[in-house]
N, C-alpha and C. Protein backbone atom coordinates (compact mmCIF):
# COMPACT_ATOMS: atom_id res chain seq x y z
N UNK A 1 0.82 -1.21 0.00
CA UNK A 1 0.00 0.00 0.00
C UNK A 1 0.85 1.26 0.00
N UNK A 2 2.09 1.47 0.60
CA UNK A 2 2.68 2.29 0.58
C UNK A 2 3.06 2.98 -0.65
N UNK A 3 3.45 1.89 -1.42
CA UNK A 3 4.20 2.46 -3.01
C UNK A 3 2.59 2.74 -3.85
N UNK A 4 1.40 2.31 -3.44
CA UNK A 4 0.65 2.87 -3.87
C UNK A 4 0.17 4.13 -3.91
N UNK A 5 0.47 4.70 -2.20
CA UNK A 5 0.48 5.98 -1.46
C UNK A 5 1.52 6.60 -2.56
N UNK A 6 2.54 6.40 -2.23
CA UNK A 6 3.52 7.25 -2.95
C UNK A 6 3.29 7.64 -4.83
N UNK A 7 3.01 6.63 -5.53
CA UNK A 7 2.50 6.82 -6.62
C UNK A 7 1.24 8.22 -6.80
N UNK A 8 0.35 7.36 -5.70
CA UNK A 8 -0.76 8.72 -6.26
C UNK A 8 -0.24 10.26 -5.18
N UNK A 9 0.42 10.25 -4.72
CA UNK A 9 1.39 11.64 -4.61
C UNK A 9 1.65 12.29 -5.31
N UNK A 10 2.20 11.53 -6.31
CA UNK A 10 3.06 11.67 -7.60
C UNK A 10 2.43 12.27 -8.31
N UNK A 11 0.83 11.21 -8.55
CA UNK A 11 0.06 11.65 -9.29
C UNK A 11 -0.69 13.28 -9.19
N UNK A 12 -1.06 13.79 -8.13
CA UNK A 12 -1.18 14.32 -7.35
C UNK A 12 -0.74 15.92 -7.99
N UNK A 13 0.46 15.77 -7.77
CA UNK A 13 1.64 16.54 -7.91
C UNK A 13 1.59 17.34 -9.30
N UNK A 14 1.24 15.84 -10.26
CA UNK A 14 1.34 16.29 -11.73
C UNK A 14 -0.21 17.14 -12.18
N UNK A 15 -1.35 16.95 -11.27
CA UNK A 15 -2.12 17.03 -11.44
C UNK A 15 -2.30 18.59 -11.56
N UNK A 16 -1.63 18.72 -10.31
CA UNK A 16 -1.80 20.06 -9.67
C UNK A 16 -1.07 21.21 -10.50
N UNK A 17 -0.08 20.71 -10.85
CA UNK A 17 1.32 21.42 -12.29
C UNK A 17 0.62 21.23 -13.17
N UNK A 18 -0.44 20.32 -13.87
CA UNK A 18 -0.67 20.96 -15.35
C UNK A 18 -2.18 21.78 -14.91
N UNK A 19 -2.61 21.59 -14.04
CA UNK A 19 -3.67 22.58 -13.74
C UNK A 19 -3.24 23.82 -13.19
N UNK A 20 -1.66 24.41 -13.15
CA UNK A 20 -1.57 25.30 -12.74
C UNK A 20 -0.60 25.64 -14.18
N UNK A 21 -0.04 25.14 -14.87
CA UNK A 21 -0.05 25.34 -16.36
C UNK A 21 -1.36 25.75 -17.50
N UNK A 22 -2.21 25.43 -17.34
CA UNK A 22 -3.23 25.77 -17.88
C UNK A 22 -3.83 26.84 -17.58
N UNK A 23 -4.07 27.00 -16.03
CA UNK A 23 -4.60 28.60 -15.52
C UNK A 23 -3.88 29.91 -16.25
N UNK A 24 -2.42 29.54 -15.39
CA UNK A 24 -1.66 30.65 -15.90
C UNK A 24 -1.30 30.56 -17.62
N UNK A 25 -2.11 29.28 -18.39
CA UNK A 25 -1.70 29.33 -19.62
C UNK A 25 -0.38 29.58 -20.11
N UNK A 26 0.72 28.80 -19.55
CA UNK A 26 1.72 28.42 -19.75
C UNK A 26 2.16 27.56 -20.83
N UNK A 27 3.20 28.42 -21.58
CA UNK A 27 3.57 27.35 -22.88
C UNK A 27 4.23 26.08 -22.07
N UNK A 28 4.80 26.05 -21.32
CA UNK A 28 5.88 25.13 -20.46
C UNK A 28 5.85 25.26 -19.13
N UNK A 29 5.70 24.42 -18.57
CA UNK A 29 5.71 24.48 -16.61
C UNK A 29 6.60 25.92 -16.05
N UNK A 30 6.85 26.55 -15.45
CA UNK A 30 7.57 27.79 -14.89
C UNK A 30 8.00 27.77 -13.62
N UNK A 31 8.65 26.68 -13.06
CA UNK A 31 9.36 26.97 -11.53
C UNK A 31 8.91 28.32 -10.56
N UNK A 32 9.45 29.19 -11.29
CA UNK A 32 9.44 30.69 -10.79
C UNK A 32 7.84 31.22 -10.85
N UNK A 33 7.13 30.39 -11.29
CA UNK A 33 5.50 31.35 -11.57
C UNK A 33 4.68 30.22 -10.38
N UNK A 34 5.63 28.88 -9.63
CA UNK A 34 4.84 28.14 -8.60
C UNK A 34 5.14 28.37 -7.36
N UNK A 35 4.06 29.12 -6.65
CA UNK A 35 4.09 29.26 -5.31
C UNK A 35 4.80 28.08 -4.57
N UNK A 36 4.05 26.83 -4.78
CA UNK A 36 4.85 25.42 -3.67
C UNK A 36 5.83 25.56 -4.34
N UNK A 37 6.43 25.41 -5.43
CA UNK A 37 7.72 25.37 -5.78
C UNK A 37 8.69 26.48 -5.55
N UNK A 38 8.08 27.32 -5.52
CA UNK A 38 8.93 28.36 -4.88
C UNK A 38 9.42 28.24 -3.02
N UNK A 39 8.48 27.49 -1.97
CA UNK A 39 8.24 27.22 -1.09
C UNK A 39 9.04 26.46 -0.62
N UNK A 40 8.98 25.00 -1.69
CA UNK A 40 9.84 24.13 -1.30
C UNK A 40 11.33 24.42 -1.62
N UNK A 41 11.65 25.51 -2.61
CA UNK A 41 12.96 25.77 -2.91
C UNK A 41 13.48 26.47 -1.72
N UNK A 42 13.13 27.37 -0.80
CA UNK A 42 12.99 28.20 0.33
C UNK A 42 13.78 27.14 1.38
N UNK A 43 12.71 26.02 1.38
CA UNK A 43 13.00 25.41 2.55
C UNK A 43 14.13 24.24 2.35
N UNK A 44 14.51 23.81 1.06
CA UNK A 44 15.39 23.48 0.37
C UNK A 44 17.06 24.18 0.91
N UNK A 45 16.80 25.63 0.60
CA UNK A 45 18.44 26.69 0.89
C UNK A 45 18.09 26.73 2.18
N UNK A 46 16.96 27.04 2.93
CA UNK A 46 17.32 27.17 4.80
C UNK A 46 18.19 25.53 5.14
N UNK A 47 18.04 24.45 4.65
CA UNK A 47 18.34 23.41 5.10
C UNK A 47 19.98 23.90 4.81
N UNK A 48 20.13 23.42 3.39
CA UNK A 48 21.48 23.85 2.77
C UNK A 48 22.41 24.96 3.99
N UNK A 49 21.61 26.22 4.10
CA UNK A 49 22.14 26.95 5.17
C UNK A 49 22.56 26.13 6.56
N UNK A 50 21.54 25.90 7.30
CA UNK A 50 21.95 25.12 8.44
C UNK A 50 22.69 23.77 8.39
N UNK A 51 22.84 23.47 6.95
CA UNK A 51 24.10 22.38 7.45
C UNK A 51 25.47 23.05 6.95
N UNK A 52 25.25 23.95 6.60
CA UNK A 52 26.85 24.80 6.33
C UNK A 52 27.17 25.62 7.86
N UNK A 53 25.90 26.36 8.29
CA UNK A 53 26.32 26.47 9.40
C UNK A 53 27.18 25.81 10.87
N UNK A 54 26.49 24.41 11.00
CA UNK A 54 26.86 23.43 11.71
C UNK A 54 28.24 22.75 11.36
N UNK A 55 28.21 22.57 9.87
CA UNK A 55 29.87 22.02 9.89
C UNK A 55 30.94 23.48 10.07
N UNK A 56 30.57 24.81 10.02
CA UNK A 56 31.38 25.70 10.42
C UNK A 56 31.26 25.39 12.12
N UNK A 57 30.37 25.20 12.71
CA UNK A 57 30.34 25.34 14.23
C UNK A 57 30.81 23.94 14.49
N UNK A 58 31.18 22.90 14.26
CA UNK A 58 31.84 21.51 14.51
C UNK A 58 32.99 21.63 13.85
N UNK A 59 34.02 22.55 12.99
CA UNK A 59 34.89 23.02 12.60
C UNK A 59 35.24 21.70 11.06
N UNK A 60 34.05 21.23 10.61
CA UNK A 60 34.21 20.81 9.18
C UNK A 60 34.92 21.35 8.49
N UNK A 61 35.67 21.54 7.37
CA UNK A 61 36.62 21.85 6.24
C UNK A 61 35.54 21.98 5.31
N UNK A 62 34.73 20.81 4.91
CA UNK A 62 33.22 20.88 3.85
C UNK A 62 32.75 20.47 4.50
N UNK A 63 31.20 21.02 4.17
CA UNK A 63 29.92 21.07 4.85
C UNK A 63 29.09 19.23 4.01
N UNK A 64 28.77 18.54 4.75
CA UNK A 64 27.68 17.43 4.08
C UNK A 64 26.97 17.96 3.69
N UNK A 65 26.20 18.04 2.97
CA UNK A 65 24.56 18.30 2.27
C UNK A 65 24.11 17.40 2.33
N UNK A 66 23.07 17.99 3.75
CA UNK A 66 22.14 16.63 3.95
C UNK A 66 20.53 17.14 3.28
N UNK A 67 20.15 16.32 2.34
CA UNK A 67 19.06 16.52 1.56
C UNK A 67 17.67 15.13 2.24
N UNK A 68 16.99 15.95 2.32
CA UNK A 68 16.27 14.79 3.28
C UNK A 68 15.91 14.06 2.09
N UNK A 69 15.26 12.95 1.90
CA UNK A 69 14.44 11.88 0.78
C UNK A 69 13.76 11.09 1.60
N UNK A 70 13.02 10.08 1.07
CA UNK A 70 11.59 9.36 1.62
C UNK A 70 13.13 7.91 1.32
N UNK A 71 12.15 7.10 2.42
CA UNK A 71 13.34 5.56 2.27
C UNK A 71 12.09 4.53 2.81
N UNK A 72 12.25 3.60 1.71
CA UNK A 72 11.31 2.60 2.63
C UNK A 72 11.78 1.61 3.60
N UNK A 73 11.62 1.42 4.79
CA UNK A 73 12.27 0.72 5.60
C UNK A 73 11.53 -1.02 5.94
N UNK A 74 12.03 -1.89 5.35
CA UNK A 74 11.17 -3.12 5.47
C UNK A 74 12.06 -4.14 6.49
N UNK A 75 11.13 -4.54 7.36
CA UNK A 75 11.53 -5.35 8.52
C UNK A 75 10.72 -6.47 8.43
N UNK A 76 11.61 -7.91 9.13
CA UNK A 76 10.67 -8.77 9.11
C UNK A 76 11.00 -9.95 9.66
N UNK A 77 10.37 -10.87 10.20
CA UNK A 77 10.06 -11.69 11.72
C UNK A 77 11.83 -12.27 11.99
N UNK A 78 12.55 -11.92 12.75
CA UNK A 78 13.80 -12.32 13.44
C UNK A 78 13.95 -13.85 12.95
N UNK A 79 14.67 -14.27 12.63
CA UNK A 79 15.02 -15.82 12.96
C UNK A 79 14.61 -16.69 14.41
N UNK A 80 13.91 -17.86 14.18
CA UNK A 80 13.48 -18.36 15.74
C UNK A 80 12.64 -17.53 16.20
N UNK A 81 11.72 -16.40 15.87
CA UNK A 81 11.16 -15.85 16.58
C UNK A 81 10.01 -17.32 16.86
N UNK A 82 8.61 -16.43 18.00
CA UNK A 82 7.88 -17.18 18.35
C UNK A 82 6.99 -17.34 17.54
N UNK A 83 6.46 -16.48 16.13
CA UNK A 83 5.83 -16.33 15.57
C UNK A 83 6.30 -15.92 14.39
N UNK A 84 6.83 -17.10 13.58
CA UNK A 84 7.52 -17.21 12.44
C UNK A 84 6.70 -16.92 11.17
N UNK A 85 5.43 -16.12 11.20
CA UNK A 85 4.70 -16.72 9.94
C UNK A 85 3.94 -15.04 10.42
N UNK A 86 4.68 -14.45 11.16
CA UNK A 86 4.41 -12.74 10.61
C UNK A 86 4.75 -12.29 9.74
N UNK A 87 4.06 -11.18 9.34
CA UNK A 87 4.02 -10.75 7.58
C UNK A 87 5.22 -9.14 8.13
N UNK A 88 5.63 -9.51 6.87
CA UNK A 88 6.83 -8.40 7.16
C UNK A 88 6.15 -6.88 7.00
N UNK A 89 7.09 -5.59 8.06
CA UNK A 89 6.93 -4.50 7.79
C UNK A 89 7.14 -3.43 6.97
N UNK A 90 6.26 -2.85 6.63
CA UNK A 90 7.04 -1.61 6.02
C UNK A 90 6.87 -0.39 6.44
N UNK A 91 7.81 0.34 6.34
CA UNK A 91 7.75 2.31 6.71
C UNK A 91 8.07 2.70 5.92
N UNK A 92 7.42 3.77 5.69
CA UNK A 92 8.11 5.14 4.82
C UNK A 92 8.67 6.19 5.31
N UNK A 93 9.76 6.44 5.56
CA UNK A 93 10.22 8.08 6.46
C UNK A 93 10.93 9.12 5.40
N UNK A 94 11.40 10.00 5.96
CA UNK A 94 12.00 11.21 5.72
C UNK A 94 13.20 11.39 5.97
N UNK A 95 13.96 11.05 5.70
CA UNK A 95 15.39 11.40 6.12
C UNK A 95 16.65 11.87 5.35
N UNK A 96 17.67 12.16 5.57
CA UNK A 96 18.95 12.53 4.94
C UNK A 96 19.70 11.24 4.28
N UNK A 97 19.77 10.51 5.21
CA UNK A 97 20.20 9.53 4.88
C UNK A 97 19.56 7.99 4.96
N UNK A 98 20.06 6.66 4.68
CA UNK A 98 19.63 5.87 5.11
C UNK A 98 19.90 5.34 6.58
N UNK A 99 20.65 5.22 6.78
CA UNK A 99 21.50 5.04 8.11
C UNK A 99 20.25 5.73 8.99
N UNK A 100 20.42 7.18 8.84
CA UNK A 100 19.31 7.73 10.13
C UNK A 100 17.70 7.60 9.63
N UNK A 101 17.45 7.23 8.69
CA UNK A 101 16.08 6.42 8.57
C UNK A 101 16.11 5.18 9.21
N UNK A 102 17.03 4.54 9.36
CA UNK A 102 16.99 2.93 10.32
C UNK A 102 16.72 3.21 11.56
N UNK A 103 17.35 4.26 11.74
CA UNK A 103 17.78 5.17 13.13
C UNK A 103 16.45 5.17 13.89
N UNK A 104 15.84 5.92 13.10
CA UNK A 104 14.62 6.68 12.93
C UNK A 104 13.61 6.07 13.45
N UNK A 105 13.68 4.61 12.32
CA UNK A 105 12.24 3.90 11.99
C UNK A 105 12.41 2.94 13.66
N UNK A 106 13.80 2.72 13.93
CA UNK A 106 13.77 1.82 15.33
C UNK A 106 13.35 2.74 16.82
N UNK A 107 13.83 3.67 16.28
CA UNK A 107 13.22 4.81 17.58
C UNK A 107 11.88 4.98 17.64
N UNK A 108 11.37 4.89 16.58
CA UNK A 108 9.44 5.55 16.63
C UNK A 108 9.03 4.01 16.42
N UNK A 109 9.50 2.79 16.14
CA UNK A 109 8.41 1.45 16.00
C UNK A 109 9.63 0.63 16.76
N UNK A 110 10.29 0.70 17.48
CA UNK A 110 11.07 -0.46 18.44
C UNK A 110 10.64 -0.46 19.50
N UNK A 111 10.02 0.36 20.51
CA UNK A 111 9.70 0.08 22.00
C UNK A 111 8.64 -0.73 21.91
N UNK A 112 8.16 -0.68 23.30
CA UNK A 112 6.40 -1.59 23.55
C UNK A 112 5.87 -1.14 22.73
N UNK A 113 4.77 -1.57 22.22
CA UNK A 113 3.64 -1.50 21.45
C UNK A 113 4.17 -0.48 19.97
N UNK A 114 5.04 -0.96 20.25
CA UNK A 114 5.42 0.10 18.24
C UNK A 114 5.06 -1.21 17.39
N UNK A 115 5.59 -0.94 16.05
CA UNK A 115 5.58 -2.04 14.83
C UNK A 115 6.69 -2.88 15.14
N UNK A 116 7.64 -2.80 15.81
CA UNK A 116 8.86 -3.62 15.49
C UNK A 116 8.95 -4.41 17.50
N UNK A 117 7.97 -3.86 17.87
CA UNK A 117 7.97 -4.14 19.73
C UNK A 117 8.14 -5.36 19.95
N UNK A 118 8.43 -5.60 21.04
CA UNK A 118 8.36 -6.83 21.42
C UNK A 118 9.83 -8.03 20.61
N UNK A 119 10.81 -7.22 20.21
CA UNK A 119 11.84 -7.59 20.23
C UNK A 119 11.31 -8.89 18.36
N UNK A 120 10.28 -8.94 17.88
CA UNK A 120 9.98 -10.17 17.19
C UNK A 120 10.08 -9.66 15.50
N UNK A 121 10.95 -8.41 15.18
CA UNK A 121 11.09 -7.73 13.26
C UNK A 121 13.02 -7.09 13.72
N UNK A 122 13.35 -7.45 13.17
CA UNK A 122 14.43 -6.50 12.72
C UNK A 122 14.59 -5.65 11.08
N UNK A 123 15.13 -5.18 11.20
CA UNK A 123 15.49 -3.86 9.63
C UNK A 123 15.69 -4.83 8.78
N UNK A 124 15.47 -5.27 7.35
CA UNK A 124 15.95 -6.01 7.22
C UNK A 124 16.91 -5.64 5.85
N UNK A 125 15.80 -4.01 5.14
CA UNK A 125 16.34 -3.40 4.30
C UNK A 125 16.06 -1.91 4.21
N UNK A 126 17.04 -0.58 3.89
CA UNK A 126 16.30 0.34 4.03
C UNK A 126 16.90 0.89 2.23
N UNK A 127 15.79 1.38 1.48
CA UNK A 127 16.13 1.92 0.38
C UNK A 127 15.71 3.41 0.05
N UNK A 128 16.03 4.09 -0.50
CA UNK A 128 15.64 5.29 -1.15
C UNK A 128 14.26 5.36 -2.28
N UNK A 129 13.27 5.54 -1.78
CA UNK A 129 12.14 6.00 -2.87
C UNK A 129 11.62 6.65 -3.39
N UNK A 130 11.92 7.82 -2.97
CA UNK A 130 11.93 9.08 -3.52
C UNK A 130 13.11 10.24 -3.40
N UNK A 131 13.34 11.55 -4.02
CA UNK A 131 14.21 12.37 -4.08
C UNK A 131 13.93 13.16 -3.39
N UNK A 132 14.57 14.35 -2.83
CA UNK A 132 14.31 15.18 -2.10
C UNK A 132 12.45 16.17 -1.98
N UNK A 133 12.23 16.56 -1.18
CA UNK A 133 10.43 16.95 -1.50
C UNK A 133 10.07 17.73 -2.29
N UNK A 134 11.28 18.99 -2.45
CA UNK A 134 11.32 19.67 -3.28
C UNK A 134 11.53 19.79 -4.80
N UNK A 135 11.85 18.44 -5.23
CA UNK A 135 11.79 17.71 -6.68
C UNK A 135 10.75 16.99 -7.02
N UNK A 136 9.94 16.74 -6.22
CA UNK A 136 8.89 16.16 -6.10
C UNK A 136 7.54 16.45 -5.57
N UNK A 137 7.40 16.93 -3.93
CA UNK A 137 6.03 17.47 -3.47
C UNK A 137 6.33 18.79 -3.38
């Protein structure tokens, strides 16, 4: 269901760009004439900013560019668990990287009663599924 979610996002997205191509009667899509796109570019350079800031204040040489992206994180029943014939998980998050999407997904679904609780899913893969939001939503 997820990659279904994500698809009609997509869809979504395009929907909204040629209906805002058509209003403004645009020969060609216009970056600069889209409010969200202008929005998400905004919040795009504040990021860019605050990680140049931080590797100046941790005394970096170059700054990382951390660009957040969507990662799907799929987990699924441990070896020997007690209940070998659970159906595996999936998440979708937000993150910079993959690493802190694992991070992430075990912090908000590893304790009691999360998705991964009770000690019985580990990570088993985390991938990239989308590009940054601003190339996309």
């Amino acid at each position: 269901m997820s990659e279904v979610f994500i698809a009609e996002l997509r869809r979504l997205q395009w929907e909204r760009i040629a209906s805002l191509v058509e209003k403004e009667r645009m020969a060609a899509y216009v970056p600069s004439r889209d409010s969200r796109a202008i929005r998400y570019e905004t919040q795009r350079l504040q990021r860019l900013m605050a990680d140049v800031a931080e590797a100046e204040r941790s005394g970096v040489a170059v700054p990382e560019i951390r660009r957040h992206r969507v990662y799907r994180i799929d987990a699924g029943p441990i070896a020997g668990s007690p209940s070998p014939d659970m159906s595996a998980a999936v998440v979708h998050l937000m993150a910079a990287s993959s690493g802190e999407a694992a991070a992430r997904a075990w912090t908000i679904h590893g304790g009691d009663g999360g998705l991964y609780g009770r000690g019985g899913y580990r990570i088993a893969s985390v991938r990239q599924v989308l590009p940054e939001p601003g190339e996309v939503f």
